[in-house]
Protein backbone atom coordinates (compact mmCIF):
# COMPACT_ATOMS: atom_id res chain seq x y z
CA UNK A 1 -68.70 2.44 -69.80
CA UNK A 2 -68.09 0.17 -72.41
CA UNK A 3 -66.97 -3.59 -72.76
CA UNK A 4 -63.76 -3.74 -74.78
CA UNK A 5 -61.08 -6.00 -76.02
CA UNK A 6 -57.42 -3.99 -76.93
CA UNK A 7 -53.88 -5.62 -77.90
CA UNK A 8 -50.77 -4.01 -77.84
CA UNK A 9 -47.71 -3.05 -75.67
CA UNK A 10 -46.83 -2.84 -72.70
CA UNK A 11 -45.63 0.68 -71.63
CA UNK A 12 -43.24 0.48 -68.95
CA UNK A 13 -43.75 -2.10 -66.17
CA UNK A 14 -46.78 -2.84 -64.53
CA UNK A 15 -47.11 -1.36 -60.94
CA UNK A 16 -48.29 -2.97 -57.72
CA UNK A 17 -50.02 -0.45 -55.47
CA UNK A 18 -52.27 -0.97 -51.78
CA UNK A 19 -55.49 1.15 -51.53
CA UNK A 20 -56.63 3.35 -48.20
CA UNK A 21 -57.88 -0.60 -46.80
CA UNK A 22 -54.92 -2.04 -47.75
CA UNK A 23 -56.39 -3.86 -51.19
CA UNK A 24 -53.56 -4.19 -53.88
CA UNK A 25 -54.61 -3.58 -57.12
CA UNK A 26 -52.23 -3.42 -60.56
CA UNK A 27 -51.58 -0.15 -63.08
CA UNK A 28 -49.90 -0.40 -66.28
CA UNK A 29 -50.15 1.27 -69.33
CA UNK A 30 -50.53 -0.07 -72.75
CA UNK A 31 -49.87 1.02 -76.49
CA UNK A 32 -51.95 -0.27 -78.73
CA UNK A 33 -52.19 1.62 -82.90
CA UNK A 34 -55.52 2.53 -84.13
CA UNK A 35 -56.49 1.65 -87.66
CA UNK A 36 -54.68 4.73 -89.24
CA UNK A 37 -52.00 4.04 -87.44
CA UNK A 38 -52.34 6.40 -84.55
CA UNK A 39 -51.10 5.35 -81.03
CA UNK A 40 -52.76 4.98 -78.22
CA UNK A 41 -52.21 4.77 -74.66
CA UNK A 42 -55.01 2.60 -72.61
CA UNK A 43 -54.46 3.35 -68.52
CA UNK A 44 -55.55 -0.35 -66.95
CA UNK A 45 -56.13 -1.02 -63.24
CA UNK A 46 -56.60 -4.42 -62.56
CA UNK A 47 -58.03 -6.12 -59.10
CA UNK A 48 -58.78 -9.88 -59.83
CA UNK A 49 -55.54 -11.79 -58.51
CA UNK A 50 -54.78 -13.95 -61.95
CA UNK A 51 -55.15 -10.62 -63.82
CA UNK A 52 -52.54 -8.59 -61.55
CA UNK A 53 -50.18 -11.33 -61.73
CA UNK A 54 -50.45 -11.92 -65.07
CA UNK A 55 -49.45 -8.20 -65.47
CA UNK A 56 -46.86 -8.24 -63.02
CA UNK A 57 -45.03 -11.23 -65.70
CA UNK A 58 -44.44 -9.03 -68.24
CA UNK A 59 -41.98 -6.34 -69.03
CA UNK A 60 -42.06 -3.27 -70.94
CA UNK A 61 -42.48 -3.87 -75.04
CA UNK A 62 -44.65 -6.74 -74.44
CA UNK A 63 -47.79 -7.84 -76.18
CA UNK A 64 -51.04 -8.71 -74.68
CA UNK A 65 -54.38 -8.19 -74.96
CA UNK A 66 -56.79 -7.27 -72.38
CA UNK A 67 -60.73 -7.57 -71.65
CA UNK A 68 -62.65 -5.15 -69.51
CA UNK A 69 -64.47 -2.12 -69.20
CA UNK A 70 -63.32 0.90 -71.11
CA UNK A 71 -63.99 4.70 -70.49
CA UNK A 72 -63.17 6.82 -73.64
CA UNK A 73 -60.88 10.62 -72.25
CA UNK A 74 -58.63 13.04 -73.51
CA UNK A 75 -55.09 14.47 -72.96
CA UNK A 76 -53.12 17.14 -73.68
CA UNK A 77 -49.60 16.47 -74.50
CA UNK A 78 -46.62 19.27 -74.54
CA UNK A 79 -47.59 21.24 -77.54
CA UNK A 80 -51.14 21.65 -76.81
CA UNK A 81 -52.66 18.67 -78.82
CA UNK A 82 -55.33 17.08 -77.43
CA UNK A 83 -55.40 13.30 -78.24
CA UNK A 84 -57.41 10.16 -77.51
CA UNK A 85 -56.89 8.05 -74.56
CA UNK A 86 -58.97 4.95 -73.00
CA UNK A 87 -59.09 4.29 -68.95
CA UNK A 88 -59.65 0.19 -68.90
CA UNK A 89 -60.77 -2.46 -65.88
CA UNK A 90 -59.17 -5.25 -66.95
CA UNK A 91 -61.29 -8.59 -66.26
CA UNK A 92 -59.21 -10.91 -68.49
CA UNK A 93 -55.30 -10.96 -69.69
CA UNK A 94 -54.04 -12.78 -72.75
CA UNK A 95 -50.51 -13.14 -73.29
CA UNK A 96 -48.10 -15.05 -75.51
CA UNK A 97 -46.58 -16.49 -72.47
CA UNK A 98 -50.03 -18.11 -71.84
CA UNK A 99 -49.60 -20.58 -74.83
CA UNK A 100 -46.07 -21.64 -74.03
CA UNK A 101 -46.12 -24.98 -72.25
């Protein structure tokens, strides 16, 4: 596991889901570009309460950035190509909503 910071878009909405003990927790998926320009997708799950709803605010296209701990995997998309994907807990949200008072 490692701690990371990533900024980019949001990929669709953010989901709400309830675990087996009834715990709601928050998925969402986020572009961000690499620096040559590759893109790529971080899966987040989110439990703190401030985090989830901060998620829940936003709609697809976006930005934020996002704090947490980040597992490194790999996909395989329709024509065979593996590519690079991160798996993130998100501790902390920061949007540009947050600085608008």
């Amino acid at each position: 596991m490692i701690d990371g910071l990533v900024s980019g878009r949001l990929y669709g909405d953010a989901e709400q889901r309830t675990d087996k003990t009834g715990k709601l927790f928050t998925v969402a998926k986020v572009r961000a570009s690499t620096a040559d320009g590759e893109t790529l997708f971080v899966n987040v799950i989110a439990f703190d309460s401030d985090v989830r709803a901060s998620l829940h605010h936003l709609r697809d296209g976006d930005a934020l950035a996002l704090a947490g701990s980040l597992v490194p995997k790999v996909w395989t998309d329709k024509q065979g190509v593996t590519r690079p994907a991160l798996d993130m807990v998100a501790h902390r949200v920061l949007t540009l909503a947050d600085n608008e008072h």
